[in-house]
Protein backbone atom coordinates (compact mmCIF):
# COMPACT_ATOMS: atom_id res chain seq x y z
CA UNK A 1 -2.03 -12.01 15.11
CA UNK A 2 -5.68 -13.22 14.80
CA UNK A 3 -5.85 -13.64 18.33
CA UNK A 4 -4.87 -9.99 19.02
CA UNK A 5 -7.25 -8.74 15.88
CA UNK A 6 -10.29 -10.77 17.33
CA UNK A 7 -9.54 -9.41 21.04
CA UNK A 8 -9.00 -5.62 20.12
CA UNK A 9 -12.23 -6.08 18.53
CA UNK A 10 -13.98 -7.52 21.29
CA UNK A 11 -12.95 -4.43 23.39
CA UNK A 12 -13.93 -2.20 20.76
CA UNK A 13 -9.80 -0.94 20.90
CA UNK A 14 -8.33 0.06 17.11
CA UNK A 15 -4.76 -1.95 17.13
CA UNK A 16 -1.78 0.56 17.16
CA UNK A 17 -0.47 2.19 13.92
CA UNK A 18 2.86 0.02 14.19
CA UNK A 19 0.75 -3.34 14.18
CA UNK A 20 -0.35 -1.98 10.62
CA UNK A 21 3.77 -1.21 9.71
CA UNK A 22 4.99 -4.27 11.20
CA UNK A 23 2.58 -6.35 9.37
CA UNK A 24 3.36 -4.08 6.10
CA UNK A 25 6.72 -5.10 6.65
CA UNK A 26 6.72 -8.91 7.12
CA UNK A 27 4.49 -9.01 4.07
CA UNK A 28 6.74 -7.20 1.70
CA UNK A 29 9.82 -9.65 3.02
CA UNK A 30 7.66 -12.29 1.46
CA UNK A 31 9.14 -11.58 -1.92
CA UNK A 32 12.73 -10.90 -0.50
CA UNK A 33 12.53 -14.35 1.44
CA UNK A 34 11.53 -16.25 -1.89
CA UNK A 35 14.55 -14.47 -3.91
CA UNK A 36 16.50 -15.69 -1.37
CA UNK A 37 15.25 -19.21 -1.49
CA UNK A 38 15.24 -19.52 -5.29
CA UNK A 39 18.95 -17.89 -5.74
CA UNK A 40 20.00 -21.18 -3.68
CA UNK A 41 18.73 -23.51 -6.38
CA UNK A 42 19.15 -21.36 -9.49
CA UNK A 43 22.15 -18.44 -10.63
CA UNK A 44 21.03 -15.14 -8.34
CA UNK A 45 20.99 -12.98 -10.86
CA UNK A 46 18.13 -14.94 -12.14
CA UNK A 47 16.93 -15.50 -9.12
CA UNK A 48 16.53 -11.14 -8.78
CA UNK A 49 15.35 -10.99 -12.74
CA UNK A 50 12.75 -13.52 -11.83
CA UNK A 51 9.26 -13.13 -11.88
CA UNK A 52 9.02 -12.64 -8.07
CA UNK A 53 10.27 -9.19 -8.33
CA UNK A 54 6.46 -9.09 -9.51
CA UNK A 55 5.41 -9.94 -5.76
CA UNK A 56 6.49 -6.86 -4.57
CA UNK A 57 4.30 -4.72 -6.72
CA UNK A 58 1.22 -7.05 -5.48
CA UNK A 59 2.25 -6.21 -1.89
CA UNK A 60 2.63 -2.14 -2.58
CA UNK A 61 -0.62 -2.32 -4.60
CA UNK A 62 -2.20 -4.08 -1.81
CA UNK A 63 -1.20 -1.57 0.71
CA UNK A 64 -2.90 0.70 -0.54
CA UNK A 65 -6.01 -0.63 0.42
CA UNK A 66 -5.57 0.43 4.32
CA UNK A 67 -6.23 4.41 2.60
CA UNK A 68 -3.22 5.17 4.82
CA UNK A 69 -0.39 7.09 2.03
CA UNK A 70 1.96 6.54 4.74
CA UNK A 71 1.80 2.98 4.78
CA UNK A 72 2.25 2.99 0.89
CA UNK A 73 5.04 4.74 1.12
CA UNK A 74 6.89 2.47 3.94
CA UNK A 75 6.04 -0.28 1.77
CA UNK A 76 7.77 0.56 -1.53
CA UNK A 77 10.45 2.15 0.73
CA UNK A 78 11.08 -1.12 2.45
CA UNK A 79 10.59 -3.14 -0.81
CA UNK A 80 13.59 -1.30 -2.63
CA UNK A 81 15.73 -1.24 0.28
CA UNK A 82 15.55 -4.89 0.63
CA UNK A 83 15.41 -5.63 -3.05
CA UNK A 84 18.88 -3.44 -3.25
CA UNK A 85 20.24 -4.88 -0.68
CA UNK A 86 19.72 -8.02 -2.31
CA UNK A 87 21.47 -7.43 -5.30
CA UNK A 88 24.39 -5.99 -3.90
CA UNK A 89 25.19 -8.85 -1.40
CA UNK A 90 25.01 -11.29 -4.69
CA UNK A 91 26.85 -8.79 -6.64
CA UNK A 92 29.53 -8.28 -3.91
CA UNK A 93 29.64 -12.03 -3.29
CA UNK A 94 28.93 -14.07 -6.63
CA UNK A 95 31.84 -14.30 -9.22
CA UNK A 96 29.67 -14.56 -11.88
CA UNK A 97 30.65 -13.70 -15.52
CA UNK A 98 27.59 -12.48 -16.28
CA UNK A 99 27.31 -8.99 -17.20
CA UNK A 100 24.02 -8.17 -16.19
CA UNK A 101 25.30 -9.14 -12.36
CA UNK A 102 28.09 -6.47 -13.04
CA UNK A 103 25.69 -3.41 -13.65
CA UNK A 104 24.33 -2.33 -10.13
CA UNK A 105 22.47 0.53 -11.63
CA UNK A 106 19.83 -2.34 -13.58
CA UNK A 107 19.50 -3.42 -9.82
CA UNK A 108 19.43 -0.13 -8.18
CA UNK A 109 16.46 1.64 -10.94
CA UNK A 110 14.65 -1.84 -10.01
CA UNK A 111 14.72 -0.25 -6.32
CA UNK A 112 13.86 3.02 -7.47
CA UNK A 113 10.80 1.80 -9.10
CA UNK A 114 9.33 -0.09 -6.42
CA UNK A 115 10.31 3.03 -3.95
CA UNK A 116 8.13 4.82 -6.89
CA UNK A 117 5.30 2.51 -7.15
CA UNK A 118 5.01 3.08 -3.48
CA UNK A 119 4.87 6.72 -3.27
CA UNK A 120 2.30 6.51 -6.49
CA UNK A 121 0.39 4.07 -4.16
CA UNK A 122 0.20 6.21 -1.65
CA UNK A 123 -0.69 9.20 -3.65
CA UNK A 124 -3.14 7.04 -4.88
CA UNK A 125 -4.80 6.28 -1.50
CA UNK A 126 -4.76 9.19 -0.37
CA UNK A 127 -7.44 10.34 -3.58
CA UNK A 128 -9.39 7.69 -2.59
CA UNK A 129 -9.29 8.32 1.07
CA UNK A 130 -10.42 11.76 0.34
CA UNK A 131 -13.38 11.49 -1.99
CA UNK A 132 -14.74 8.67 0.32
CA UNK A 133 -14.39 11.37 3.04
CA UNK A 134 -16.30 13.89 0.78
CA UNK A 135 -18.75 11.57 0.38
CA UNK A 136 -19.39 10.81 3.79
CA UNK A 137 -19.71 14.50 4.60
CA UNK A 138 -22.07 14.98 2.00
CA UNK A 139 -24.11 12.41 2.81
CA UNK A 140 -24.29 13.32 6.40
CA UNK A 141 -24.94 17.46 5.66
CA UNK A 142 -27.93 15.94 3.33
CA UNK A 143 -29.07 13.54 5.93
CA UNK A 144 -28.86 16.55 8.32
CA UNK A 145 -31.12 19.10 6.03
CA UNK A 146 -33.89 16.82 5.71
CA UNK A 147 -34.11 16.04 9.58
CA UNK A 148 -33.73 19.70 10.03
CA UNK A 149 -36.47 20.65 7.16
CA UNK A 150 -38.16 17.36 6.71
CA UNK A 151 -40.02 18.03 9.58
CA UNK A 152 -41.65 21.88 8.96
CA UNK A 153 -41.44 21.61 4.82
CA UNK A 154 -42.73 19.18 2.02
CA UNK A 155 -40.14 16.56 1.36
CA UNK A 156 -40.57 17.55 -2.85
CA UNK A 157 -39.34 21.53 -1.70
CA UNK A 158 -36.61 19.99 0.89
CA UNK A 159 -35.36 17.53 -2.32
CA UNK A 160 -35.28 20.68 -4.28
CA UNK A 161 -33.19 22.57 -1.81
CA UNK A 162 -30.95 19.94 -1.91
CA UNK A 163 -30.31 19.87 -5.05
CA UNK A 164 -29.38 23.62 -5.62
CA UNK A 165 -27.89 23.78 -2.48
CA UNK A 166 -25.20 20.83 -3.32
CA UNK A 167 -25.05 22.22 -6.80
């Protein structure tokens, strides 16, 4: 992956939008992988209660940080479907007296919150993606008014224009 990241930028190429979900997706199997791993040494249904159910937030959270909403929401999409499907392949397979094991909704609203926490990451990115954007228009029609007036008109009565005119 490095290799393909260092070339595209040597080329001056942007990497295609399913590098970004592919990636997205082998991250958030991270947490699925360990749940898997710990449910062999420990009873699954701890194994799903467990802490690393925490590691899924991390990775929607994190998503969020490529300002792409779309992305969020593939994230906690993926993260509940594989979190679900989780629980029901332990619940269909373990015969465990425990009665937490025989609720799937507990398992199930644990899905529904991460599928949740991904659309709120998402909604979340896309506020950010948008004043950034603002900003960077604003910026540039400033930057553009004093080039255009800077030139004929003191810099104090340009500043002032500015400033009413943004206002």
């Amino acid at each position: 992956v490095r290799l393909i990241i260092k070339k595209s930028m040597k080329t001056g190429k942007q990497l295609p939008s399913i590098t970004s979900y592919i990636n997205v997706f082998i991250e958030i199997s991270v947490p699925s992988a360990a749940i898997i791993i710990l449910s062999l040494h420990i009873e699954p249904v701890t194994a799903l209660v467990s802490p690393l159910l925490l590691l899924y937030f991390l990775f929607i959270i994190l998503s969020s940080l490529e300002l792409d909403p779309r992305l969020s929401f593939f994230t906690g999409f993926i993260a509940a479907v594989e979190y679900i499907l989780i629980s029901f392949y332990y619940i269909t397979v373990t015969d465990s007296t425990d009665p937490i094991l025989g609720l799937p909704v507990a398992f199930v609203a644990r899905g529904g919150i991460l599928l949740v926490s991904g659309i709120i990451a998402g909604i979340v990115s896309y506020q950010i993606r948008k004043r950034i954007l603002t900003t960077f228009r604003i910026i540039n029609e400033r930057n553009e008014l004093e080039k255009t007036f800077g030139q004929q008109v003191s810099k104090e009565i340009v500043e002032e224009f500015i400033r009413n005119n943004m206002k």
